[in-house]
N, C-alpha and C. Protein backbone atom coordinates (compact mmCIF):
# COMPACT_ATOMS: atom_id res chain seq x y z
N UNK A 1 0.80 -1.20 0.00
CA UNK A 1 0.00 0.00 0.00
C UNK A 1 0.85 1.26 0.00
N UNK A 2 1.95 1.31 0.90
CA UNK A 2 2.84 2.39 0.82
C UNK A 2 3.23 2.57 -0.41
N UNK A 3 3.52 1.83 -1.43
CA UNK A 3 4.11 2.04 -2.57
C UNK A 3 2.78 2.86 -3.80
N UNK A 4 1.70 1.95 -3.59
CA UNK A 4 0.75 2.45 -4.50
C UNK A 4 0.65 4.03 -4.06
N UNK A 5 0.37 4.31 -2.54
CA UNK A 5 0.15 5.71 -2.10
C UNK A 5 1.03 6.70 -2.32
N UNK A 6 2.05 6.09 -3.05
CA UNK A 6 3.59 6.82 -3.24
C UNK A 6 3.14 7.16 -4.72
N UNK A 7 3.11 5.69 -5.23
CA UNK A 7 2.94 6.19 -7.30
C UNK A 7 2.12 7.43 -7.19
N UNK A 8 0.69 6.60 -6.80
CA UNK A 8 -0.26 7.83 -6.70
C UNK A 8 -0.12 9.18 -6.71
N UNK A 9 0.52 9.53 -5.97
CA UNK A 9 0.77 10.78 -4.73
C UNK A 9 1.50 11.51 -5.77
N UNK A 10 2.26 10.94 -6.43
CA UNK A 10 3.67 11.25 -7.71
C UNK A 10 2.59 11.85 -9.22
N UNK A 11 1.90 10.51 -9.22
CA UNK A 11 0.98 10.88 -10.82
C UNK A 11 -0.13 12.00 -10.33
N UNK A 12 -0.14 12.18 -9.69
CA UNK A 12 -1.36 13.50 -8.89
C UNK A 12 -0.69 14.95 -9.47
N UNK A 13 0.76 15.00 -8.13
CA UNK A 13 1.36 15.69 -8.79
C UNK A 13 1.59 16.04 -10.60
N UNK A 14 2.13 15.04 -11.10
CA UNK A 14 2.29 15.51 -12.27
C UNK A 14 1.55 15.12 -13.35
N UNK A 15 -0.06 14.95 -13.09
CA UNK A 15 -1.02 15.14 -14.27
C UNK A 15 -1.41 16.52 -13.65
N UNK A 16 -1.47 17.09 -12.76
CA UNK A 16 -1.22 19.01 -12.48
C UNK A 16 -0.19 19.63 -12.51
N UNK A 17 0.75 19.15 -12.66
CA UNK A 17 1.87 20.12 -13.49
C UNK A 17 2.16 20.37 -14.43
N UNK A 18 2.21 19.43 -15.54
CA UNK A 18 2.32 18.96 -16.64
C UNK A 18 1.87 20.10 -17.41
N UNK A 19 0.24 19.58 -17.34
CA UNK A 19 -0.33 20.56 -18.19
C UNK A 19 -0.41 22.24 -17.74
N UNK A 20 -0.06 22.49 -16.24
CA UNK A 20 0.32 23.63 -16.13
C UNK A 20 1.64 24.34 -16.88
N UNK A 21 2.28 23.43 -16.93
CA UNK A 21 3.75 23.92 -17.44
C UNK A 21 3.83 24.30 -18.89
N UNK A 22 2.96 23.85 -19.76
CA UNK A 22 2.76 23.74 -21.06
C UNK A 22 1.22 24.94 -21.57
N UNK A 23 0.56 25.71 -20.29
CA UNK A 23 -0.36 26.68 -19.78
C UNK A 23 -1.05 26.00 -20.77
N UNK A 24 -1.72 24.91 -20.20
CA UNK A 24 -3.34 24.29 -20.41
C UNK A 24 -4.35 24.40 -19.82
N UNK A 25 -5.12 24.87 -19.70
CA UNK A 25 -6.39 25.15 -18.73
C UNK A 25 -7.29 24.21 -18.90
N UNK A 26 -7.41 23.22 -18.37
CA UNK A 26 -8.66 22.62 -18.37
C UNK A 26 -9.15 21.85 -16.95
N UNK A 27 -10.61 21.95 -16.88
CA UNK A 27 -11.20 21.30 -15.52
C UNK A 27 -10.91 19.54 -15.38
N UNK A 28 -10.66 19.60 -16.90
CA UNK A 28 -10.61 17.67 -16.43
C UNK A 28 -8.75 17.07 -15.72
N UNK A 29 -8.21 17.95 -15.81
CA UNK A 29 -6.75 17.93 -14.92
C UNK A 29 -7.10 17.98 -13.85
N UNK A 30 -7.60 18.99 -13.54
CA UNK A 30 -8.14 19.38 -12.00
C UNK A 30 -8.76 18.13 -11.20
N UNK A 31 -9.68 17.57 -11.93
CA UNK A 31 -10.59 16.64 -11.43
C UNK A 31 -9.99 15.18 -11.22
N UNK A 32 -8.55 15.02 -12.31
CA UNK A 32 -8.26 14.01 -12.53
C UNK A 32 -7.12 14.07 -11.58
N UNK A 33 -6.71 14.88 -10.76
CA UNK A 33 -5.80 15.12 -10.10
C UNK A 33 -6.27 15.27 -8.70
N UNK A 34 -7.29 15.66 -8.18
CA UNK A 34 -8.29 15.63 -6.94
C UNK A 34 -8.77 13.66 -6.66
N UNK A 35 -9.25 13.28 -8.05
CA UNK A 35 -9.63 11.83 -7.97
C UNK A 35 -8.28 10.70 -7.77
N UNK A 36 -7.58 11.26 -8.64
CA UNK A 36 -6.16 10.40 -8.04
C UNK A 36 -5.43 10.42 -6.56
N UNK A 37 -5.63 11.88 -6.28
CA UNK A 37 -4.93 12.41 -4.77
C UNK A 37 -6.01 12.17 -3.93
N UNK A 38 -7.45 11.81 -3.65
CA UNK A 38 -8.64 11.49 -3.01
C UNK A 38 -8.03 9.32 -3.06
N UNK A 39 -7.43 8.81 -4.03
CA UNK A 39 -7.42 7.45 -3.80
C UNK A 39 -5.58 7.32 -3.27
N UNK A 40 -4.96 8.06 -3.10
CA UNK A 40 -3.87 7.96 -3.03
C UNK A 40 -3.57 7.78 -1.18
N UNK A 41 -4.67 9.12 -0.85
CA UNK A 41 -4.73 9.75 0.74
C UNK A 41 -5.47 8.23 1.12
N UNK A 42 -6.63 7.67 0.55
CA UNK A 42 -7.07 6.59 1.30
C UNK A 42 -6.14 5.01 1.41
N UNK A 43 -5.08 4.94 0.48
CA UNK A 43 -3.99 3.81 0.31
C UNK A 43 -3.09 4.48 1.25
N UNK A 44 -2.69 5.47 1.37
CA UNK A 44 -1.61 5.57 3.11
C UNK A 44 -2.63 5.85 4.06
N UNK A 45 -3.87 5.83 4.24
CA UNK A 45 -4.43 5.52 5.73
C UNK A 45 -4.85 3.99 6.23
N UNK A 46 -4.85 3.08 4.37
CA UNK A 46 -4.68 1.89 4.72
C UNK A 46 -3.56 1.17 5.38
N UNK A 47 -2.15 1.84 4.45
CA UNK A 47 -0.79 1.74 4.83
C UNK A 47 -0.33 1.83 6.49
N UNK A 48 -1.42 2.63 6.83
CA UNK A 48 -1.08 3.02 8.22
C UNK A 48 -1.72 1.72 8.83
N UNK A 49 -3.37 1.72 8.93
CA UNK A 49 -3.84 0.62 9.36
C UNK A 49 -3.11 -1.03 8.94
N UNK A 50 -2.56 -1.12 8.31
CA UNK A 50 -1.51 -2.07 8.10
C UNK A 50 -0.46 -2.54 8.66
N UNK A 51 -0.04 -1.24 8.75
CA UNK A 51 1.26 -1.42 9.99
C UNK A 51 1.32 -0.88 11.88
N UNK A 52 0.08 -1.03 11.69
CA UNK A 52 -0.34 -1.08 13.42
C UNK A 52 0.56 -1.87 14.13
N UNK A 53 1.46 -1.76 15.30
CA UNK A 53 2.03 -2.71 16.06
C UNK A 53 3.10 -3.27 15.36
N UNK A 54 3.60 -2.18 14.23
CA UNK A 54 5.52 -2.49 13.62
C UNK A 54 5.93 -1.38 13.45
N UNK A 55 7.32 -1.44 13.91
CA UNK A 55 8.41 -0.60 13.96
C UNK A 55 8.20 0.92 13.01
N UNK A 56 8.07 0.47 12.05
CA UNK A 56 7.69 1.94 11.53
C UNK A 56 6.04 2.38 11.85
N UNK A 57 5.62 2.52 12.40
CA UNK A 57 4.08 2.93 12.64
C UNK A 57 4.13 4.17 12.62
N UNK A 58 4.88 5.10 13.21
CA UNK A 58 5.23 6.10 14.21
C UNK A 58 5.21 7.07 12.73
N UNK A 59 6.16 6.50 11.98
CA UNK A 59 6.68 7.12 10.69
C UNK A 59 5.24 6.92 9.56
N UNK A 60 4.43 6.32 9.70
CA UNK A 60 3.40 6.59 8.60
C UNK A 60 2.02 7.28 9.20
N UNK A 61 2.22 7.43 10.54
CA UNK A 61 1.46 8.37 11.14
C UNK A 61 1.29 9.74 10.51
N UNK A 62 2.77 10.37 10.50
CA UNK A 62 3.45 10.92 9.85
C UNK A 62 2.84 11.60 8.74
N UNK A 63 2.96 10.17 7.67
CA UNK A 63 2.39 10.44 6.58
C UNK A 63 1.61 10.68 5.89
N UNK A 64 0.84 10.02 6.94
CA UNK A 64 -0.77 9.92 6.85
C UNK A 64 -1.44 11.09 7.31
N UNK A 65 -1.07 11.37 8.74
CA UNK A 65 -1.67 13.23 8.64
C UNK A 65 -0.93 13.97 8.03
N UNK A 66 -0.26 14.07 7.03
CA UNK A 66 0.60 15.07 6.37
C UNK A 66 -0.30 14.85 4.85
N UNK A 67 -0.55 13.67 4.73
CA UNK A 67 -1.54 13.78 3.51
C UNK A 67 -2.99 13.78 3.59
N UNK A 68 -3.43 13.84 4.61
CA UNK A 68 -4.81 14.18 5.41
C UNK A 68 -4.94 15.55 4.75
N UNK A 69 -3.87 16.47 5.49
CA UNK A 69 -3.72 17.80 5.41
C UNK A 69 -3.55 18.35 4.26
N UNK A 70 -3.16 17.16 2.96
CA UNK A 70 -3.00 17.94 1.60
C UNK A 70 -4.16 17.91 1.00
N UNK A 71 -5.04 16.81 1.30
CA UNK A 71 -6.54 16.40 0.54
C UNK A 71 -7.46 17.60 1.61
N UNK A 72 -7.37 18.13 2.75
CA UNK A 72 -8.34 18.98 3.29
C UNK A 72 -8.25 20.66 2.68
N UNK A 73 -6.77 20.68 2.87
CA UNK A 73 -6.32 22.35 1.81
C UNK A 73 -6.65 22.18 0.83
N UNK A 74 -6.48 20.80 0.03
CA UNK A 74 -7.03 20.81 -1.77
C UNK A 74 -8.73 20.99 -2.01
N UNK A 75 -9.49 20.46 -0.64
CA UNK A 75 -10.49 21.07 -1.04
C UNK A 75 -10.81 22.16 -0.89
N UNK A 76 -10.46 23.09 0.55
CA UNK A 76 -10.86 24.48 0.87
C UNK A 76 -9.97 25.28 -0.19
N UNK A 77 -9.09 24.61 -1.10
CA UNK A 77 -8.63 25.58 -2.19
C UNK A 77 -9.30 25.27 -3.73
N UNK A 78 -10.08 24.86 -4.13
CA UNK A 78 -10.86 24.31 -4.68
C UNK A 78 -12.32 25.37 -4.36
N UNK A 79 -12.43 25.05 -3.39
CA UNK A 79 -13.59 26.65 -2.84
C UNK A 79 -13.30 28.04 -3.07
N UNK A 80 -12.32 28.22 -2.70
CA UNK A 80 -11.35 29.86 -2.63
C UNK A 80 -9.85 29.67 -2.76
N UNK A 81 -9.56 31.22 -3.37
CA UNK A 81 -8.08 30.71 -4.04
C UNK A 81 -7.55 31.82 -2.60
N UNK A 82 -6.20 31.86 -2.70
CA UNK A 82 -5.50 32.78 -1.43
C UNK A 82 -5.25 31.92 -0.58
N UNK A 83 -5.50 32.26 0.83
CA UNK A 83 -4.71 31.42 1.91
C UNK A 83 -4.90 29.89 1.52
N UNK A 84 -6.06 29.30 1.25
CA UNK A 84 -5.91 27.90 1.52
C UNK A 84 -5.03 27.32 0.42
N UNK A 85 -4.87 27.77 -1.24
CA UNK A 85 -3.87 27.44 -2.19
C UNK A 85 -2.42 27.29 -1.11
N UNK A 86 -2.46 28.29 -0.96
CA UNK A 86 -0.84 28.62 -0.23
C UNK A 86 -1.08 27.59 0.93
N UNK A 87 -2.03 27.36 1.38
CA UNK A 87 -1.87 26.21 2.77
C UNK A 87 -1.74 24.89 1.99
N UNK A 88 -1.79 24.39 0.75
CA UNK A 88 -2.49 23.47 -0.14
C UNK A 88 -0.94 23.07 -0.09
N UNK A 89 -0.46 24.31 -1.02
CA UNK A 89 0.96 23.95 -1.70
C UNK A 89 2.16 23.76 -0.21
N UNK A 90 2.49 24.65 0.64
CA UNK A 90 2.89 24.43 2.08
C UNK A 90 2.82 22.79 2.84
N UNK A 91 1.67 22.60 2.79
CA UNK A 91 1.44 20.81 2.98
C UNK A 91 1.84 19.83 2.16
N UNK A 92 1.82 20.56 0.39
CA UNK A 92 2.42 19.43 -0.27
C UNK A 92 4.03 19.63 0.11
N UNK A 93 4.85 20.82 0.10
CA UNK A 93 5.94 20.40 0.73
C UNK A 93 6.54 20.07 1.60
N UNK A 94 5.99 20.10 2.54
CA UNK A 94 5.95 19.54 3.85
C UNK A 94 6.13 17.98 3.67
N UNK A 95 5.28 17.18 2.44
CA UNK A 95 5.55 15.62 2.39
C UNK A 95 7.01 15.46 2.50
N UNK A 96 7.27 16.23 1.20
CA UNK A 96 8.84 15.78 0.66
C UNK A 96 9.66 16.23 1.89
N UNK A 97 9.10 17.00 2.64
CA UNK A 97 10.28 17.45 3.44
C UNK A 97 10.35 16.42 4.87
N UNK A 98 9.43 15.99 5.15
CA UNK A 98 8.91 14.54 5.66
C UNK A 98 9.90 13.60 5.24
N UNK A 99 9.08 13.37 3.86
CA UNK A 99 9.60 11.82 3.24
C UNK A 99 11.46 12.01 3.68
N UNK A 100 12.04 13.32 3.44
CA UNK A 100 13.63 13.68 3.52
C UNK A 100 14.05 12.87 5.00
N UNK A 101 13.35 13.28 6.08
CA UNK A 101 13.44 13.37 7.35
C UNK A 101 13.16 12.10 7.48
N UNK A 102 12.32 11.53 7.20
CA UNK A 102 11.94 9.81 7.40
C UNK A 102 12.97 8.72 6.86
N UNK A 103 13.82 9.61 5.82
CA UNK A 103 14.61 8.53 5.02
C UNK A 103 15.78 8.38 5.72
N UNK A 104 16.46 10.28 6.05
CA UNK A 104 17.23 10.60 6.74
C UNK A 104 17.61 9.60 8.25
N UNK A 105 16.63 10.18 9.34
CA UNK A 105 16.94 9.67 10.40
C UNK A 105 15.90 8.36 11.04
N UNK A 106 15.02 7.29 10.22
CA UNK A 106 14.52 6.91 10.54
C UNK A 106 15.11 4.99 9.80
């Protein structure tokens, strides 16, 4: 599950960059990038429930409210643009800066 929640989490990202980078506007990125990152967040809360009672638990806790927090900003930014975008994007770096720290000293 960790791994699928990883691909996921990766192709989310970049079916919304992609076509940002290349200035494509369209709603079906958006949607296809909310529906991927909506199944990605539920494969690391499985990941978590999985590893109940092993050594790394502690560390997908972690991960799991850190991507809680990217699927709750993606929707209140989805409603209104301003603070919650900026809380949206802040949480997505926060993973990587996680995932750094998890690889680092864990």
């Amino acid at each position: 599950m960790q791994k699928l929640s990883s691909s996921l989490f990766m192709v989310s990202l970049l079916v919304y960059y992609i076509p940002k980078v290349f200035k494509v506007k369209k709603s079906k990125y958006l949607k296809t990038h909310i529906a991927i990152g909506g199944v990605s967040i539920a494969a690391m809360c499985m990941a978590l429930v999985q590893n109940i009672g092993q050594a790394d638990f502690f560390k997908y806790i972690g991960f799991a409210g850190i991507m809680i927090l990217i699927g709750v900003t993606g929707y209140y930014a989805t409603k209104k643009s301003g603070l919650p975008r900026i809380l949206h994007i802040i949480s997505t770096i926060s993973f990587f800066v996680y995932l750094f720290i998890s690889i680092k000293f864990f």
